[in-house]
N, C-alpha and C. Protein backbone atom coordinates (compact mmCIF):
# COMPACT_ATOMS: atom_id res chain seq x y z
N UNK A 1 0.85 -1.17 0.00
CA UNK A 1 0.00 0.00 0.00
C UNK A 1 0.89 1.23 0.00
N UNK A 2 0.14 2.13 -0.71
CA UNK A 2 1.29 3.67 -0.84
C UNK A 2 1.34 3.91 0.69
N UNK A 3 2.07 5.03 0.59
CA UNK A 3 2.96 6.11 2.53
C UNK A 3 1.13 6.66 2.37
N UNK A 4 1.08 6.91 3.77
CA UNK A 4 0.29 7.26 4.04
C UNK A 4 0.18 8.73 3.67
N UNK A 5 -0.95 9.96 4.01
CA UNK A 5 -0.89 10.54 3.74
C UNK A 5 -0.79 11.35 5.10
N UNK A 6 -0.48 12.63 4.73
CA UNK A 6 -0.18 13.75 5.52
C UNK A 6 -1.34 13.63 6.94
N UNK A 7 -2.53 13.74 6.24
CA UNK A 7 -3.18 13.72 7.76
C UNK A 7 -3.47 12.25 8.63
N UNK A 8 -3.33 11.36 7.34
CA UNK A 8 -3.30 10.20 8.30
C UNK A 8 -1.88 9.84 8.95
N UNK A 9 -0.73 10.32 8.62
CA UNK A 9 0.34 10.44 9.34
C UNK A 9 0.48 10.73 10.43
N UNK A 10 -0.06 12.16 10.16
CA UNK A 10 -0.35 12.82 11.49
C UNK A 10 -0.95 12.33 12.54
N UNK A 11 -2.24 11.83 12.14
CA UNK A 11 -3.48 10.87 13.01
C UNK A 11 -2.12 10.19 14.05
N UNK A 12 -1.70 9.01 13.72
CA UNK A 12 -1.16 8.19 13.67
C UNK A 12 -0.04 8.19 14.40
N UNK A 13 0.58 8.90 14.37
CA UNK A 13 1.91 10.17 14.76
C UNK A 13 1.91 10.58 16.50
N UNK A 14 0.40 11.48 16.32
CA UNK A 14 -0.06 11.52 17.89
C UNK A 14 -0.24 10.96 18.44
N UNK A 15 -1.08 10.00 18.27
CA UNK A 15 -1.61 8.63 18.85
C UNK A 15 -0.99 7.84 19.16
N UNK A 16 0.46 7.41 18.63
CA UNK A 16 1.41 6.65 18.97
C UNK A 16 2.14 7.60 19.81
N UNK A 17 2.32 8.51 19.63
CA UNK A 17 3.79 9.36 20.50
C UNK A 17 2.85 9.88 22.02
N UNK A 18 1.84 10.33 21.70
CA UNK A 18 0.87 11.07 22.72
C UNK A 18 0.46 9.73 23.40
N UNK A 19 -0.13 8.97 22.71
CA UNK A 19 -0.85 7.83 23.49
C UNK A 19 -1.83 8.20 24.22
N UNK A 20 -2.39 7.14 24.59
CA UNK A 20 -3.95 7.34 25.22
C UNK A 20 -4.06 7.78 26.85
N UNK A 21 -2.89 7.75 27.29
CA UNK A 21 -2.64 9.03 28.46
C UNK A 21 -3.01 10.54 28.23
N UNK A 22 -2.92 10.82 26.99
CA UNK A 22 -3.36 12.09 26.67
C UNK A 22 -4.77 12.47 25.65
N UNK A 23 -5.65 11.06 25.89
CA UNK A 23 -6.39 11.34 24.84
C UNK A 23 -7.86 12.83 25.44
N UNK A 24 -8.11 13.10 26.28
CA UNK A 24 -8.60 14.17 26.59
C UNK A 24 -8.25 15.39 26.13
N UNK A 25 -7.07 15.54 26.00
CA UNK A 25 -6.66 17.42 25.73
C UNK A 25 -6.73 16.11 23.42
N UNK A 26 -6.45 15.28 23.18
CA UNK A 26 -6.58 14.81 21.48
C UNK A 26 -8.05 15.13 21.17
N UNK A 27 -9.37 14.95 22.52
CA UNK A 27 -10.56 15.07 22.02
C UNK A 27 -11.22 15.85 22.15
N UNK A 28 -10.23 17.24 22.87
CA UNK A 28 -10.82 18.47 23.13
C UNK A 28 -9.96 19.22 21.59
N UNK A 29 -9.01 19.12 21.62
CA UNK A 29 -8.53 19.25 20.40
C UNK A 29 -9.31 18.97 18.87
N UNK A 30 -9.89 18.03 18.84
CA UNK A 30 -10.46 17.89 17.52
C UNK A 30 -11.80 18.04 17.91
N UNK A 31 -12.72 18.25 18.79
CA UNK A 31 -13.80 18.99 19.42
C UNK A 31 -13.88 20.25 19.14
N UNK A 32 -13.00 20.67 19.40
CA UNK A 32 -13.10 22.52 19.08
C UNK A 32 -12.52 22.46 17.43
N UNK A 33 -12.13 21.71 16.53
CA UNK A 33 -12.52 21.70 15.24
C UNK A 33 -13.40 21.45 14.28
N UNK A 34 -13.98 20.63 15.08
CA UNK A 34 -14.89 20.26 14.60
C UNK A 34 -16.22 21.00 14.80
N UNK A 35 -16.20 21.94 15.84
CA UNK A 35 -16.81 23.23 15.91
C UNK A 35 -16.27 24.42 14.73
N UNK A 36 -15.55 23.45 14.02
CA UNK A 36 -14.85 25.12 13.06
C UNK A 36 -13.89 25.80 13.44
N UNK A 37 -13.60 25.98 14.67
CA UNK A 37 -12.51 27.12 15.44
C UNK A 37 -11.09 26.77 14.73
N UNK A 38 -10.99 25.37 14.47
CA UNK A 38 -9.57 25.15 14.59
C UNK A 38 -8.86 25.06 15.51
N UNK A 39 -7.27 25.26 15.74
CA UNK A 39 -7.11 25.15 17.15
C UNK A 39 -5.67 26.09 16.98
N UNK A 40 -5.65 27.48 18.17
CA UNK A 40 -4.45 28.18 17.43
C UNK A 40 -3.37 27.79 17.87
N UNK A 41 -2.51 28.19 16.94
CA UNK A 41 -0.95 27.77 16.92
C UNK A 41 -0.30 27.91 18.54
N UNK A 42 -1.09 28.85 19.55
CA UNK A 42 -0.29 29.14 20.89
C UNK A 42 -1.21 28.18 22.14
N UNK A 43 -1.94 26.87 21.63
CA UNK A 43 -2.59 26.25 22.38
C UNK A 43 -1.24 25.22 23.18
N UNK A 44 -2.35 23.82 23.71
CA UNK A 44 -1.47 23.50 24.43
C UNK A 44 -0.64 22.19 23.19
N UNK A 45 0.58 21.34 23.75
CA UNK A 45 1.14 20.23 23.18
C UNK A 45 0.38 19.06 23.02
N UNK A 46 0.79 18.67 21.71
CA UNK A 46 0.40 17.09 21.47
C UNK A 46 1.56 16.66 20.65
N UNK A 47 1.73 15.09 21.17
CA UNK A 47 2.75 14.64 20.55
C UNK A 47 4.20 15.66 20.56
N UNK A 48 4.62 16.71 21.19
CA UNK A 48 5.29 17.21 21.22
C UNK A 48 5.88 18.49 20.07
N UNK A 49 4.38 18.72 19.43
CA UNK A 49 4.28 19.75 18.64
C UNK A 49 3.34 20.62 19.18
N UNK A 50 3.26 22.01 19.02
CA UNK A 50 2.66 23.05 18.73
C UNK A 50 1.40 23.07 17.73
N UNK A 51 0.30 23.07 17.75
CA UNK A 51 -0.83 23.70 16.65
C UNK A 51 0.08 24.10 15.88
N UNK A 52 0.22 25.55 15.97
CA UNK A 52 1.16 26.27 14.74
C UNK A 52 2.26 24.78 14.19
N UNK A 53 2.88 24.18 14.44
CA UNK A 53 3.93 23.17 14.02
C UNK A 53 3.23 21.90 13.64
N UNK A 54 1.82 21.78 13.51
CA UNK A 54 1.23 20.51 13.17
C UNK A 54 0.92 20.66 11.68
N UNK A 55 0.82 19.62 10.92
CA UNK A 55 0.37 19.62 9.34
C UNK A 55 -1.17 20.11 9.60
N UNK A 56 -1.75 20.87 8.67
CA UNK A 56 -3.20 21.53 8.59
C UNK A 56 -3.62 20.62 7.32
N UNK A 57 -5.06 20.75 7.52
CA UNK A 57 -6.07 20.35 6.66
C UNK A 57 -6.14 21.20 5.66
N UNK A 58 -7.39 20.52 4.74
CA UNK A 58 -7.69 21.42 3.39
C UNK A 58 -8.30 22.67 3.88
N UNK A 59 -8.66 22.89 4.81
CA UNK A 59 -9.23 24.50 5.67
C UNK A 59 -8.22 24.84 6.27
N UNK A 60 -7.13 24.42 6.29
CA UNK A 60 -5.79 24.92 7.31
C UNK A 60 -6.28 25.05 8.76
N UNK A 61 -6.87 24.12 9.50
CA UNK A 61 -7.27 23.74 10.53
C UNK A 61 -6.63 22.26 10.65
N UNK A 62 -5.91 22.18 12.09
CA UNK A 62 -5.59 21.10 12.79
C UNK A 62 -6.78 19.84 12.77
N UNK A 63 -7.40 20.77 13.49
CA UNK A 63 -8.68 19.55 13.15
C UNK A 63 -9.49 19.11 11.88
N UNK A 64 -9.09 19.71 10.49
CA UNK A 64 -9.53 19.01 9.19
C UNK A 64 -8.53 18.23 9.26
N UNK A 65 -7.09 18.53 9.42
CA UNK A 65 -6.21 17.57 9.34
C UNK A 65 -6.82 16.18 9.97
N UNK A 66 -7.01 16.06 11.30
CA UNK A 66 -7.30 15.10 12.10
C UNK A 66 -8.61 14.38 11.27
N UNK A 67 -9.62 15.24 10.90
CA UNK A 67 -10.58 14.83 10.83
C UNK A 67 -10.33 14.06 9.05
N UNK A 68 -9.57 14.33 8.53
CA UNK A 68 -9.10 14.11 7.00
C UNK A 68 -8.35 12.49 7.23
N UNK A 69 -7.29 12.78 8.42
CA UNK A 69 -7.10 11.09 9.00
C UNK A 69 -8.12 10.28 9.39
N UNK A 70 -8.70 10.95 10.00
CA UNK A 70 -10.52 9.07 10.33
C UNK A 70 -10.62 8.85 9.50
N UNK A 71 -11.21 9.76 7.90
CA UNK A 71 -11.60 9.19 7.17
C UNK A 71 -10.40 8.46 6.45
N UNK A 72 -9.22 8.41 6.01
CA UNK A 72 -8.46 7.63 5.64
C UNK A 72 -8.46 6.59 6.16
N UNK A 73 -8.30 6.53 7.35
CA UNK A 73 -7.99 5.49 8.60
C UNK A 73 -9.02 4.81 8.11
N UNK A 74 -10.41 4.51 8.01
CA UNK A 74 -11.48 3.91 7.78
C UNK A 74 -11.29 3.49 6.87
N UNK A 75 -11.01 4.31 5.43
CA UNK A 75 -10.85 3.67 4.15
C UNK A 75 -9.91 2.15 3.74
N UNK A 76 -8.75 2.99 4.58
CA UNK A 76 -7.65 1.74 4.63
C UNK A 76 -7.93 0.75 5.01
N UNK A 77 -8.76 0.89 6.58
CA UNK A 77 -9.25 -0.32 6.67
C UNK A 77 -10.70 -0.94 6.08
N UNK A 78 -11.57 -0.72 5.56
CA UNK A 78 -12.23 -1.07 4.66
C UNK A 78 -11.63 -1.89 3.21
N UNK A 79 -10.49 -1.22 2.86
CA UNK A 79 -9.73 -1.26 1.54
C UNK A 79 -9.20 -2.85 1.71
N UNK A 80 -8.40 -2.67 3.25
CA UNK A 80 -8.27 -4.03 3.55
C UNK A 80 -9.34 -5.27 3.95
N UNK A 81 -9.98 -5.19 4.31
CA UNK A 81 -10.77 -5.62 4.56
C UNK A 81 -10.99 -6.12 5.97
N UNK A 82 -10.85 -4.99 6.83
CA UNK A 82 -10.71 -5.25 8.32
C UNK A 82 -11.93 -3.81 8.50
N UNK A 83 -13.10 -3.62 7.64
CA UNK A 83 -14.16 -2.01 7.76
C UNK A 83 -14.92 -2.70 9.25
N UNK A 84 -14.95 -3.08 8.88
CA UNK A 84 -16.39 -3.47 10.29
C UNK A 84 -15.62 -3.28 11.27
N UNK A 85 -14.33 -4.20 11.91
CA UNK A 85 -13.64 -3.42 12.95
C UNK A 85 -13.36 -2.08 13.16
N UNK A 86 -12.94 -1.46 11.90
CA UNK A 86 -12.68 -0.02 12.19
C UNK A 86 -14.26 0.80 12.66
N UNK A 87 -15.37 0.28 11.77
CA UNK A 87 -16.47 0.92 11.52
C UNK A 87 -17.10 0.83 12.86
N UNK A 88 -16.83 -0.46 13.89
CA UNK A 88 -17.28 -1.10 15.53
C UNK A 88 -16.36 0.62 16.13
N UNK A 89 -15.61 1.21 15.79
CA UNK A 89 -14.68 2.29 16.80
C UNK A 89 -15.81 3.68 16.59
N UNK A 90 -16.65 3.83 15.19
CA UNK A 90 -16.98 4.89 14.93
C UNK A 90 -18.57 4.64 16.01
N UNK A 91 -19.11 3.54 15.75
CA UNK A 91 -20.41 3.40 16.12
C UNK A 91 -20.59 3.68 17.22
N UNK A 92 -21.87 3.39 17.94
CA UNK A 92 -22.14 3.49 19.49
C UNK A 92 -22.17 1.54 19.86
N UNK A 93 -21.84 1.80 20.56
CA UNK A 93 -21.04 -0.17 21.08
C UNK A 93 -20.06 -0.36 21.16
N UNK A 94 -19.74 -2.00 21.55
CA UNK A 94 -18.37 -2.15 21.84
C UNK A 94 -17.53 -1.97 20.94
N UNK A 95 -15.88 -1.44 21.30
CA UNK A 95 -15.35 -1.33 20.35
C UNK A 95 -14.78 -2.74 19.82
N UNK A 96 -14.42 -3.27 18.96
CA UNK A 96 -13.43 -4.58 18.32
C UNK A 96 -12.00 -4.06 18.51
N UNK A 97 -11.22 -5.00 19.25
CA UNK A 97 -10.24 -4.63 18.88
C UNK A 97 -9.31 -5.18 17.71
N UNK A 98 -8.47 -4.08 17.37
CA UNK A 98 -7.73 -4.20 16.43
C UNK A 98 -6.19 -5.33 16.65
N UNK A 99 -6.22 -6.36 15.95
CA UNK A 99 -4.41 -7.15 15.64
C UNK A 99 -3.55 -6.37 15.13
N UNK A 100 -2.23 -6.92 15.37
CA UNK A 100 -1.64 -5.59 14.66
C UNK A 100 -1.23 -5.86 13.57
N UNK A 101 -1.19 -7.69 12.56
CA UNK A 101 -1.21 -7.76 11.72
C UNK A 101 -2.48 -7.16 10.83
N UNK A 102 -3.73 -6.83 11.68
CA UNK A 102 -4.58 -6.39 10.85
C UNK A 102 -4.03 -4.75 10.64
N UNK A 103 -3.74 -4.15 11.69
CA UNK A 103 -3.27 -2.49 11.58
C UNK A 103 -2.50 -2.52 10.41
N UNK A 104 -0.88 -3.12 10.71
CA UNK A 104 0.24 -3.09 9.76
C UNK A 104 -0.84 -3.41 7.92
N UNK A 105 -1.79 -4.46 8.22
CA UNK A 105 -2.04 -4.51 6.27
C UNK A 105 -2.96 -3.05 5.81
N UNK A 106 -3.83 -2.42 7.16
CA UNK A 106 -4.60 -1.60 6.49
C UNK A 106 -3.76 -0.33 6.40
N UNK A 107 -2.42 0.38 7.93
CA UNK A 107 -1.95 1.31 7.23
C UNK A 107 -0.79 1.43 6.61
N UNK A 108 -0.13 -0.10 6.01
CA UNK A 108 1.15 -0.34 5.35
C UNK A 108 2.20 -0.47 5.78
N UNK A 109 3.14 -1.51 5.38
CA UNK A 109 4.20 -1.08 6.30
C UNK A 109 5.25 -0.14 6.12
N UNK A 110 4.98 0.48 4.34
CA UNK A 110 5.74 2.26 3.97
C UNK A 110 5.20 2.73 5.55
N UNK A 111 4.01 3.02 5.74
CA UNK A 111 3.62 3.98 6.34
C UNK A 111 4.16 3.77 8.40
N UNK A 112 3.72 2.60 8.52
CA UNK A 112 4.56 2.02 9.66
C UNK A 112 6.02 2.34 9.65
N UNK A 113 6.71 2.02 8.82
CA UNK A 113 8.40 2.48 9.06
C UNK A 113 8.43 4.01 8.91
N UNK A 114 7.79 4.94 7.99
CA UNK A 114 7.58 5.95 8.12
C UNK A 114 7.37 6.49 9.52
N UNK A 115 6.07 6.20 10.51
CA UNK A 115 5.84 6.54 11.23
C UNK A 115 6.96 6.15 12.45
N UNK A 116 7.54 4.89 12.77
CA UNK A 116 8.63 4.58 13.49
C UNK A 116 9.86 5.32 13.29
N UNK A 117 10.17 5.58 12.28
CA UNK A 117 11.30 6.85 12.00
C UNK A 117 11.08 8.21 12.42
N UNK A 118 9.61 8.49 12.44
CA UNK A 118 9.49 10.16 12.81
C UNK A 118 9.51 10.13 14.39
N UNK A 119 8.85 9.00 14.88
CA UNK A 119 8.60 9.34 16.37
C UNK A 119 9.85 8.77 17.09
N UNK A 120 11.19 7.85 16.87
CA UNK A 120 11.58 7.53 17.36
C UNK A 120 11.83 6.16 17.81
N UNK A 121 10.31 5.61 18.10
CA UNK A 121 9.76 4.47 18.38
C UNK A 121 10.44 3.40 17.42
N UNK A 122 10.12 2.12 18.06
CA UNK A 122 10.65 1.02 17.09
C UNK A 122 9.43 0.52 16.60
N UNK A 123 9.16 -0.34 15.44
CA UNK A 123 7.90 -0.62 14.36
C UNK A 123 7.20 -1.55 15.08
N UNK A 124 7.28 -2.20 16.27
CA UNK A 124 6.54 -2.69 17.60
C UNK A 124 6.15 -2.43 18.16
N UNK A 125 7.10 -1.20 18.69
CA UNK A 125 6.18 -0.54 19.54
C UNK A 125 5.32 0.50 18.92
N UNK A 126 5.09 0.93 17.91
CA UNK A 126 4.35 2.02 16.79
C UNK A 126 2.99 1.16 16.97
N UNK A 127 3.42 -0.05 16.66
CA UNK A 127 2.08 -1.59 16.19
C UNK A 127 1.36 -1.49 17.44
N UNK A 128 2.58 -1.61 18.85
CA UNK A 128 1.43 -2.02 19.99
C UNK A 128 0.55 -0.87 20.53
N UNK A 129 1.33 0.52 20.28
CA UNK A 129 0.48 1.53 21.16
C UNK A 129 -0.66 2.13 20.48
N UNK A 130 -0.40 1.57 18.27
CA UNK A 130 -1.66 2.48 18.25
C UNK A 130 -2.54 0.73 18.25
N UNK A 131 -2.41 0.07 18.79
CA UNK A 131 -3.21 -1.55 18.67
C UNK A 131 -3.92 -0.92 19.81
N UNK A 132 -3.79 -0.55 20.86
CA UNK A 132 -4.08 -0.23 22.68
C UNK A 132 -4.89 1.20 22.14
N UNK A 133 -4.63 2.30 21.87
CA UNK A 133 -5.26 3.36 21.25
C UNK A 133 -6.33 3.65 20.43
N UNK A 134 -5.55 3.51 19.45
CA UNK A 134 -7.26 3.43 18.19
C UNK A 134 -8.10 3.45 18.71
N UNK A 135 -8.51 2.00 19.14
CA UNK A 135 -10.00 1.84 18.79
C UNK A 135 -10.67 2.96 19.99
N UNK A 136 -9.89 3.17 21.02
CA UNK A 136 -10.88 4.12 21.85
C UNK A 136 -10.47 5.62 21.46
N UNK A 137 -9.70 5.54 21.13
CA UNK A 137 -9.19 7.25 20.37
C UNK A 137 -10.16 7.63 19.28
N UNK A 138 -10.37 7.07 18.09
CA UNK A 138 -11.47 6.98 17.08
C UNK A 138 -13.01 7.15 17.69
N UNK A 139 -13.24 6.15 18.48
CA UNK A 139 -14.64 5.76 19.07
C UNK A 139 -14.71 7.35 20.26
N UNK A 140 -13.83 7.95 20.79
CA UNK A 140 -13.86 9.30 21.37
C UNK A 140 -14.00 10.53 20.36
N UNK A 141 -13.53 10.53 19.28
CA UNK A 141 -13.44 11.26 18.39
C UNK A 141 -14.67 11.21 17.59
N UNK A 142 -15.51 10.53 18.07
CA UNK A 142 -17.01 9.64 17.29
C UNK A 142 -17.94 9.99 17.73
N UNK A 143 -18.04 10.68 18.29
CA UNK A 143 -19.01 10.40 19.88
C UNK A 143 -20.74 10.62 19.72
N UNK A 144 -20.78 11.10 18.71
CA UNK A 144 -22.23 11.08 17.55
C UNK A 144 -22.30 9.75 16.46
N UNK A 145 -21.52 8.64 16.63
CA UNK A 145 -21.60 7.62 16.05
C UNK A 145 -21.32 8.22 14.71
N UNK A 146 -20.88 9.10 14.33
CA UNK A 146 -20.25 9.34 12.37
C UNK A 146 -19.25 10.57 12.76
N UNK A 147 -18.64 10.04 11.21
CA UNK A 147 -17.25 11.09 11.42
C UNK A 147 -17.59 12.96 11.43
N UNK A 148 -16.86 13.49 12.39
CA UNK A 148 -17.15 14.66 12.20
C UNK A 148 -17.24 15.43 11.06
N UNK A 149 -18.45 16.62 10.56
CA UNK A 149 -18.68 17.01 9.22
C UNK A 149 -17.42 17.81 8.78
């Protein structure tokens, strides 16, 4: 599968480096984008970037970015054929969890070594923290059962 793209990088990026210790200030973050505001460049850290220092969406909002990753994230896994698990994170119910041979086929392993090179992390530990993450990071980011407009 091609490198992922910019906002699903990003997605992906936080979520592994931030982890789900910080997913409150990730869902107030894409909360107040999904209100439109965006989020300004002098807010607080994620993943160890700045707003201003994060890749922007097609509105140059943090949170199109974010919100431009679910929907990839979904696709990929649909594409692979792991949708219903991903689609169990968006809904209202339990979440499924994700294998990480299923993660590694839906977001590649370009995009896995990609992502293990930016954060530091080794391609195991990239696999295990967004395996532990996702599905409740997504399913928080959901919280109306569909992806934000």
């Amino acid at each position: 599968m091609a490198r992922g793209t910019p906002s699903l990088m990003a997605l992906l990026g936080v979520l592994a480096m931030a982890g789900y210790q910080n997913r409150d200030k990730l869902a107030e973050m894409l909360g107040r984008a999904t209100g439109g505001q965006g989020v300004p460049g002098e807010g607080g850290r994620a993943g160890g970037q700045t707003g201003a220092q994060m890749p922007r969406g097609n509105d140059g909002s943090v949170g199109a970015m974010l919100n431009d990753g679910l929907r990839d994230l979904l696709d990929r896994f649909r594409g692979a054929g792991h949708g219903e698990t991903a689609e169990s994170w968006v809904r209202s119910g339990p979440n499924r969890p994700v294998e990480p041979t299923h993660l590694e086929s839906a977001i590649g392993p370009e995009t896995l070594d990609e992502l293990a090179q930016h954060t530091g992390l080794s391609r195991e530990e990239v696999l295990s923290r967004l395996t532990r993450t996702l599905p409740d990071a997504v399913d928080r980011y959901t919280p109306e059962g569909r992806l934000p407009g």
